[in-house]
N, C-alpha and C. Protein backbone atom coordinates (compact mmCIF):
# COMPACT_ATOMS: atom_id res chain seq x y z
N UNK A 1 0.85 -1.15 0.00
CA UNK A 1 0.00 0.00 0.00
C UNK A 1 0.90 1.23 0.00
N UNK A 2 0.74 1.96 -0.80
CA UNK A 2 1.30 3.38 -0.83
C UNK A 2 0.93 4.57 0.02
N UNK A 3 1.52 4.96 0.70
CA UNK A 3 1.32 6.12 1.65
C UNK A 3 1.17 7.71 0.49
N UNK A 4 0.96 8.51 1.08
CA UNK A 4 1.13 9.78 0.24
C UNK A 4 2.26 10.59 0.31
N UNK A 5 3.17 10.25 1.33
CA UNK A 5 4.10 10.95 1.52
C UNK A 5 5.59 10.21 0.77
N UNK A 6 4.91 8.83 0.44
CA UNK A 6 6.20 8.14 -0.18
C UNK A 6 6.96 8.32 -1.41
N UNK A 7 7.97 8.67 -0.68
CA UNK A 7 8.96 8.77 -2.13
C UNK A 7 9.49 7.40 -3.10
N UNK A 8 9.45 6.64 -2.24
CA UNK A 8 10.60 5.29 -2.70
C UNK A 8 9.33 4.13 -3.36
N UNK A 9 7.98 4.78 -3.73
CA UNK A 9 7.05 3.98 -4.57
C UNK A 9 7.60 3.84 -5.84
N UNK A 10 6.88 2.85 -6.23
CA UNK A 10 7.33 2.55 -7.77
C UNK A 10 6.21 3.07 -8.28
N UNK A 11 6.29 4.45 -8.30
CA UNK A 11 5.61 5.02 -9.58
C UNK A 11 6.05 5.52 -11.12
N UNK A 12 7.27 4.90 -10.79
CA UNK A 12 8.04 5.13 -11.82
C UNK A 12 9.25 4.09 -12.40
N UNK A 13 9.21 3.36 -13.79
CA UNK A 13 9.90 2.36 -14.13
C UNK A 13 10.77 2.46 -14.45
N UNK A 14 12.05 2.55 -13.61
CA UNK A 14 13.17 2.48 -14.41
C UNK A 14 13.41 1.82 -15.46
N UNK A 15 14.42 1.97 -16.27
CA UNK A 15 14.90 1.23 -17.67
C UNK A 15 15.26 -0.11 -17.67
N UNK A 16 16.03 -0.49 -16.60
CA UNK A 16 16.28 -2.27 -16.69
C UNK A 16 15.48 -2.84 -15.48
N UNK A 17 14.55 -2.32 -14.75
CA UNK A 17 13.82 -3.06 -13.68
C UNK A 17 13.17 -4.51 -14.48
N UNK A 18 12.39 -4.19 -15.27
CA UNK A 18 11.54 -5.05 -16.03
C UNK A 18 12.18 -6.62 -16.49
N UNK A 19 12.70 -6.22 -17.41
CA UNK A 19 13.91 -7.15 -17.51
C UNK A 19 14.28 -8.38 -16.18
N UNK A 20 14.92 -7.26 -15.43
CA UNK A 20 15.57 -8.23 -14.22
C UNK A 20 14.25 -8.79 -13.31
N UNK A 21 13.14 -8.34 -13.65
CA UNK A 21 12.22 -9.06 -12.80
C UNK A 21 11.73 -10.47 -13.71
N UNK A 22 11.81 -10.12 -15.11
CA UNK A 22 11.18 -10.88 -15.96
C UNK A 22 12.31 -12.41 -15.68
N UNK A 23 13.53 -12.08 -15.75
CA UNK A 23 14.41 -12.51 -15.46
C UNK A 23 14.21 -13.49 -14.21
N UNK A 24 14.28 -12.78 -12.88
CA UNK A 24 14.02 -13.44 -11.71
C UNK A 24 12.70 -14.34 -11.90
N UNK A 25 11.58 -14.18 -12.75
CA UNK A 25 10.88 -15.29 -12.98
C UNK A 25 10.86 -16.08 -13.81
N UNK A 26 11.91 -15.82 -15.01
CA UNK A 26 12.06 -17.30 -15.35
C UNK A 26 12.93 -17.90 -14.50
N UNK A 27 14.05 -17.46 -13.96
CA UNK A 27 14.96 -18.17 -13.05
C UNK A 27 14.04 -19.40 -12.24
N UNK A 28 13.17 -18.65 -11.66
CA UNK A 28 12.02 -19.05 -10.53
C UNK A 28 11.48 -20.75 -11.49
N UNK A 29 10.68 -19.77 -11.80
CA UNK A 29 9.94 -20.86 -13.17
C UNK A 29 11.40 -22.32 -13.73
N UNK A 30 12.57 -22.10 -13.95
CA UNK A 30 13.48 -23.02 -14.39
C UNK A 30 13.49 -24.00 -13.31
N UNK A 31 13.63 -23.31 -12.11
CA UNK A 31 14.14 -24.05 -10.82
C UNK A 31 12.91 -24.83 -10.25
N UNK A 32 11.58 -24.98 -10.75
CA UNK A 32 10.73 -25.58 -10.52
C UNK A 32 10.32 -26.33 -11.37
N UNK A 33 10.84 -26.37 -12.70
CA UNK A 33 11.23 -27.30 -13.44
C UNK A 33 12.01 -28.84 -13.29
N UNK A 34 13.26 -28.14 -13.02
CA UNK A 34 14.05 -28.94 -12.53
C UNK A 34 14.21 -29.37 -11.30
N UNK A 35 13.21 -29.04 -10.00
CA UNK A 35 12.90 -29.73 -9.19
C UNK A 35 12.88 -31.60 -9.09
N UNK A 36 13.36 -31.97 -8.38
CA UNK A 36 13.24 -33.21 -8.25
C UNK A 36 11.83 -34.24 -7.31
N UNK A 37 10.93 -34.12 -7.97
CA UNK A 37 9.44 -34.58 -7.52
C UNK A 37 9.56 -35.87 -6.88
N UNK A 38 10.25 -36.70 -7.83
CA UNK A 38 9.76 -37.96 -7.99
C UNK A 38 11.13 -39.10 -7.09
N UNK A 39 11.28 -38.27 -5.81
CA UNK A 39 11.81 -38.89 -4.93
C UNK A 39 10.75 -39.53 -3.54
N UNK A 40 10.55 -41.10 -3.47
CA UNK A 40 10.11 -41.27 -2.57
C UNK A 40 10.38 -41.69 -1.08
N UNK A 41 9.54 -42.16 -0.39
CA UNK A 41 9.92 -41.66 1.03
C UNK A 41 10.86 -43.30 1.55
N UNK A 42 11.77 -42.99 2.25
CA UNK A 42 12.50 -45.15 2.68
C UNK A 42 11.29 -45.44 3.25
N UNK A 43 11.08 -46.84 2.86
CA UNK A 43 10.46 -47.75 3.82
C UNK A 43 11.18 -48.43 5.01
N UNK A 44 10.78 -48.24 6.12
CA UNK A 44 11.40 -48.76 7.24
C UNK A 44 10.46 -49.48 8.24
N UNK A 45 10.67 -50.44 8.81
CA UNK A 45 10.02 -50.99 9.84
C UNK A 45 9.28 -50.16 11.19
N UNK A 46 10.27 -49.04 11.30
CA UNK A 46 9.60 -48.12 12.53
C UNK A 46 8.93 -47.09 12.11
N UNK A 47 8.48 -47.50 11.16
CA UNK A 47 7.21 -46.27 10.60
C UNK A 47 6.02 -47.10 11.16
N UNK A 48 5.15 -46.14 11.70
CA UNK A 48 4.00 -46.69 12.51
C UNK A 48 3.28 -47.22 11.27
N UNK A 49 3.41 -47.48 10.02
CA UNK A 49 2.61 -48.86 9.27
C UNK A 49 3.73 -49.64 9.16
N UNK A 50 4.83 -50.06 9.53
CA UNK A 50 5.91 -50.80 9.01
C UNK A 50 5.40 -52.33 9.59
N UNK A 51 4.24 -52.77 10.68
CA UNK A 51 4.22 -53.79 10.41
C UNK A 51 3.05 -54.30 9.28
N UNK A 52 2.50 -53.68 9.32
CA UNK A 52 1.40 -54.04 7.61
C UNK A 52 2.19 -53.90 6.37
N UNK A 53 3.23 -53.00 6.45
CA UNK A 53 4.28 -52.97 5.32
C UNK A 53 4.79 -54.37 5.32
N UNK A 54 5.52 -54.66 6.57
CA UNK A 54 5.48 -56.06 6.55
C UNK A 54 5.28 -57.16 6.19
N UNK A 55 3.55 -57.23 6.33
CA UNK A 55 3.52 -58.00 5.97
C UNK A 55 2.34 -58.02 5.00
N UNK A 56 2.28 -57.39 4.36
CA UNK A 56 2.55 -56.82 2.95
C UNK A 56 3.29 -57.77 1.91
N UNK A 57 4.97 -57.56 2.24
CA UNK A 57 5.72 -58.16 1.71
C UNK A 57 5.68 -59.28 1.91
N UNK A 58 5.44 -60.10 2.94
CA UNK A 58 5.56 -61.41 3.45
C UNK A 58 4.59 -62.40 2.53
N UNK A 59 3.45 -61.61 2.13
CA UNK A 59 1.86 -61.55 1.73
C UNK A 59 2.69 -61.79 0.22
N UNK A 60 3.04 -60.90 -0.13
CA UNK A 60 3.55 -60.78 -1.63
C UNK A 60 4.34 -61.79 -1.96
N UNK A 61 5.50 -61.91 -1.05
CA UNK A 61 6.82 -63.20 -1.19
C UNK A 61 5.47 -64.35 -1.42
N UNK A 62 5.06 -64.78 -0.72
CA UNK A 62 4.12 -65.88 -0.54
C UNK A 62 3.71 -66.59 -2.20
N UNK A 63 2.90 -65.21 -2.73
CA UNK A 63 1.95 -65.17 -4.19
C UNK A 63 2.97 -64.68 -5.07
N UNK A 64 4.47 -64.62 -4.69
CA UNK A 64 5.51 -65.05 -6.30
C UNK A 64 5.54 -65.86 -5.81
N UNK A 65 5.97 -66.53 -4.62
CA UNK A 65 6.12 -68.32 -4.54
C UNK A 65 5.29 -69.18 -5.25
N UNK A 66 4.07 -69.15 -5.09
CA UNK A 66 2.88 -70.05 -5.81
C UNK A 66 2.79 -69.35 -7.19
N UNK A 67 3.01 -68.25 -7.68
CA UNK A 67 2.86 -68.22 -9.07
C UNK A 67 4.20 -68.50 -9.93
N UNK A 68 5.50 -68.60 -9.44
CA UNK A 68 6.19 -69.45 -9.72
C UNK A 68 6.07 -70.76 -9.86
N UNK A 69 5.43 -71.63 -9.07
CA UNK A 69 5.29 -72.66 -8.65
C UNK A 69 4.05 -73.00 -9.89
N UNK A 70 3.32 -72.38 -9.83
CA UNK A 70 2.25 -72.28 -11.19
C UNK A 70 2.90 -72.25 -12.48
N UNK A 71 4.05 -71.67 -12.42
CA UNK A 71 4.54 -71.47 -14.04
C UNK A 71 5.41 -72.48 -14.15
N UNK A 72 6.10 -73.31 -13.36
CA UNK A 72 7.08 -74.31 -13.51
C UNK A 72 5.74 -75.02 -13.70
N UNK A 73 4.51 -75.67 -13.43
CA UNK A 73 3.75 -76.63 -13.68
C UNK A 73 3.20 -76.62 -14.95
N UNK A 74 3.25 -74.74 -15.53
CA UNK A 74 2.63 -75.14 -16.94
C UNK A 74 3.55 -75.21 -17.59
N UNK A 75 5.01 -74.92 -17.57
CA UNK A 75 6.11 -75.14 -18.61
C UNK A 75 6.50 -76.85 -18.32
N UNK A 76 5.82 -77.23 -17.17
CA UNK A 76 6.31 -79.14 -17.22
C UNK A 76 4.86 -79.58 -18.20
N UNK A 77 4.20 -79.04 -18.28
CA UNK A 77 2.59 -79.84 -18.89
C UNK A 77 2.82 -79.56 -20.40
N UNK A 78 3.34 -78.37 -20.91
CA UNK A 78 3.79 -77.82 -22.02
C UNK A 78 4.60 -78.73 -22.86
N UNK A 79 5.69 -79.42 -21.81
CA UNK A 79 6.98 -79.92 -22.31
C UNK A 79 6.26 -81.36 -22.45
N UNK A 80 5.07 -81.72 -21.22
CA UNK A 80 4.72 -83.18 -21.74
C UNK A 80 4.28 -83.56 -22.92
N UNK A 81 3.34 -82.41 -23.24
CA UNK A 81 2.49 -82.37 -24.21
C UNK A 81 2.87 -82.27 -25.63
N UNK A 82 3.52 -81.96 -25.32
CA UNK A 82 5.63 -81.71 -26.95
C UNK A 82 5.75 -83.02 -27.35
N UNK A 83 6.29 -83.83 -25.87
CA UNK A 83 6.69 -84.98 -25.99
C UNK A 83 5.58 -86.03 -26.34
N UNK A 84 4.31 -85.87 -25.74
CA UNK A 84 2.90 -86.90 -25.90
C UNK A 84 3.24 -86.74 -27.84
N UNK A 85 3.09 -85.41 -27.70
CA UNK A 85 2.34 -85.37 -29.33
C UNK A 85 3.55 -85.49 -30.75
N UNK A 86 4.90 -85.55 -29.98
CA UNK A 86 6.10 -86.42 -30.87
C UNK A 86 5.74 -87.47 -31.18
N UNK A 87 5.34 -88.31 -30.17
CA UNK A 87 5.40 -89.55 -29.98
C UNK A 87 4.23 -89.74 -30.81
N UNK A 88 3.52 -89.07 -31.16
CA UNK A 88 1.80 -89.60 -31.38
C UNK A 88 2.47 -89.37 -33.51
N UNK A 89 2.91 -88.37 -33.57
CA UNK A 89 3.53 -87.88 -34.71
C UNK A 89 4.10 -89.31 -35.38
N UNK A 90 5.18 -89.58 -34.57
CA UNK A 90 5.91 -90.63 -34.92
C UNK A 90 5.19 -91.86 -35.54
N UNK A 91 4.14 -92.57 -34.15
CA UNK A 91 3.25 -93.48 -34.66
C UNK A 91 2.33 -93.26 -35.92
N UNK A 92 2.40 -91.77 -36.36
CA UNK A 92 1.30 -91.97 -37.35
C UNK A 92 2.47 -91.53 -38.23
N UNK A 93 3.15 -91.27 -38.93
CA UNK A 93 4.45 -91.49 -39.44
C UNK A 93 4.39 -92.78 -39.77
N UNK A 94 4.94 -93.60 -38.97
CA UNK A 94 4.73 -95.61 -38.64
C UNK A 94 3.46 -96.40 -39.52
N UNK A 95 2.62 -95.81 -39.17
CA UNK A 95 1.37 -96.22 -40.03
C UNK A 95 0.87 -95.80 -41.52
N UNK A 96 1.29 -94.73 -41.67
CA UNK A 96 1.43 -94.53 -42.68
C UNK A 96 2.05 -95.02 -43.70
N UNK A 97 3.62 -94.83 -43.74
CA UNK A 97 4.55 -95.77 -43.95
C UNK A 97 4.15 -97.47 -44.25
N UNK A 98 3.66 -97.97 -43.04
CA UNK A 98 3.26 -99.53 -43.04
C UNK A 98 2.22 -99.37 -44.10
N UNK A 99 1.32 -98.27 -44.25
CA UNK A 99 0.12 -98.70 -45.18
C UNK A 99 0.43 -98.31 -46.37
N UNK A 100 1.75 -97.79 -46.97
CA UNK A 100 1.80 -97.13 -48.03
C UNK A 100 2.93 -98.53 -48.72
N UNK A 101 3.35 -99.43 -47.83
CA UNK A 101 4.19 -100.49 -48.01
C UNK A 101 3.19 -101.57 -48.33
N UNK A 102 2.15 -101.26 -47.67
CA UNK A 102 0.86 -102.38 -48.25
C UNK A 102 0.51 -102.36 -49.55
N UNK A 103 -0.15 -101.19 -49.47
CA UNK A 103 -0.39 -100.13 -50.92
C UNK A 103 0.19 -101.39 -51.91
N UNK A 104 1.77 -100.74 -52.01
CA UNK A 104 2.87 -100.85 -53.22
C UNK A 104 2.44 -102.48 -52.92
């Protein structure tokens, strides 16, 4: 607020004020740019949720265990099923063969 008796108001623009303010806000504006946001907070045990964090993880370890355990069962059923249907290949290969020896 301006008094009436004030001399030292800016009622008047000096020549490079503008500039150096325009200045001081991009500075402003850069440095909030380049702020670093995307730092998050440590997880530690003595954080008053650190035992649900806990077990959380414990919860989690658990369900990669069994979905590991799930994926080794379909890459063994996968590999049987390779092998069933070689084998099935082969025999009809075999029969073929035998009936084409009849044939002739």
């Amino acid at each position: 607020m301006y008094l009436p008796g004030d001399t030292t108001s800016h009622t008047s623009i000096r020549p490079g004020e503008r500039p150096l303010r325009a200045t001081s806000r991009r500075e402003i504006i850069n440095e909030k740019r380049h702020r670093n946001t995307d730092i998050l907070p440590k997880i530690n045990s003595e954080m008053p949720g650190g035992k649900g964090a806990l077990r959380q993880i414990a919860q989690l370890r658990e369900e990669n265990k069994r979905l590991r355990w799930a994926l080794y069962e379909q890459q063994r059923l996968i590999a049987h099923h390779k092998n069933v249907q070689a084998h099935l290949e082969q025999e009809i290969d075999a029969i073929e063969h035998t009936h084409q020896q009849a044939i002739e």
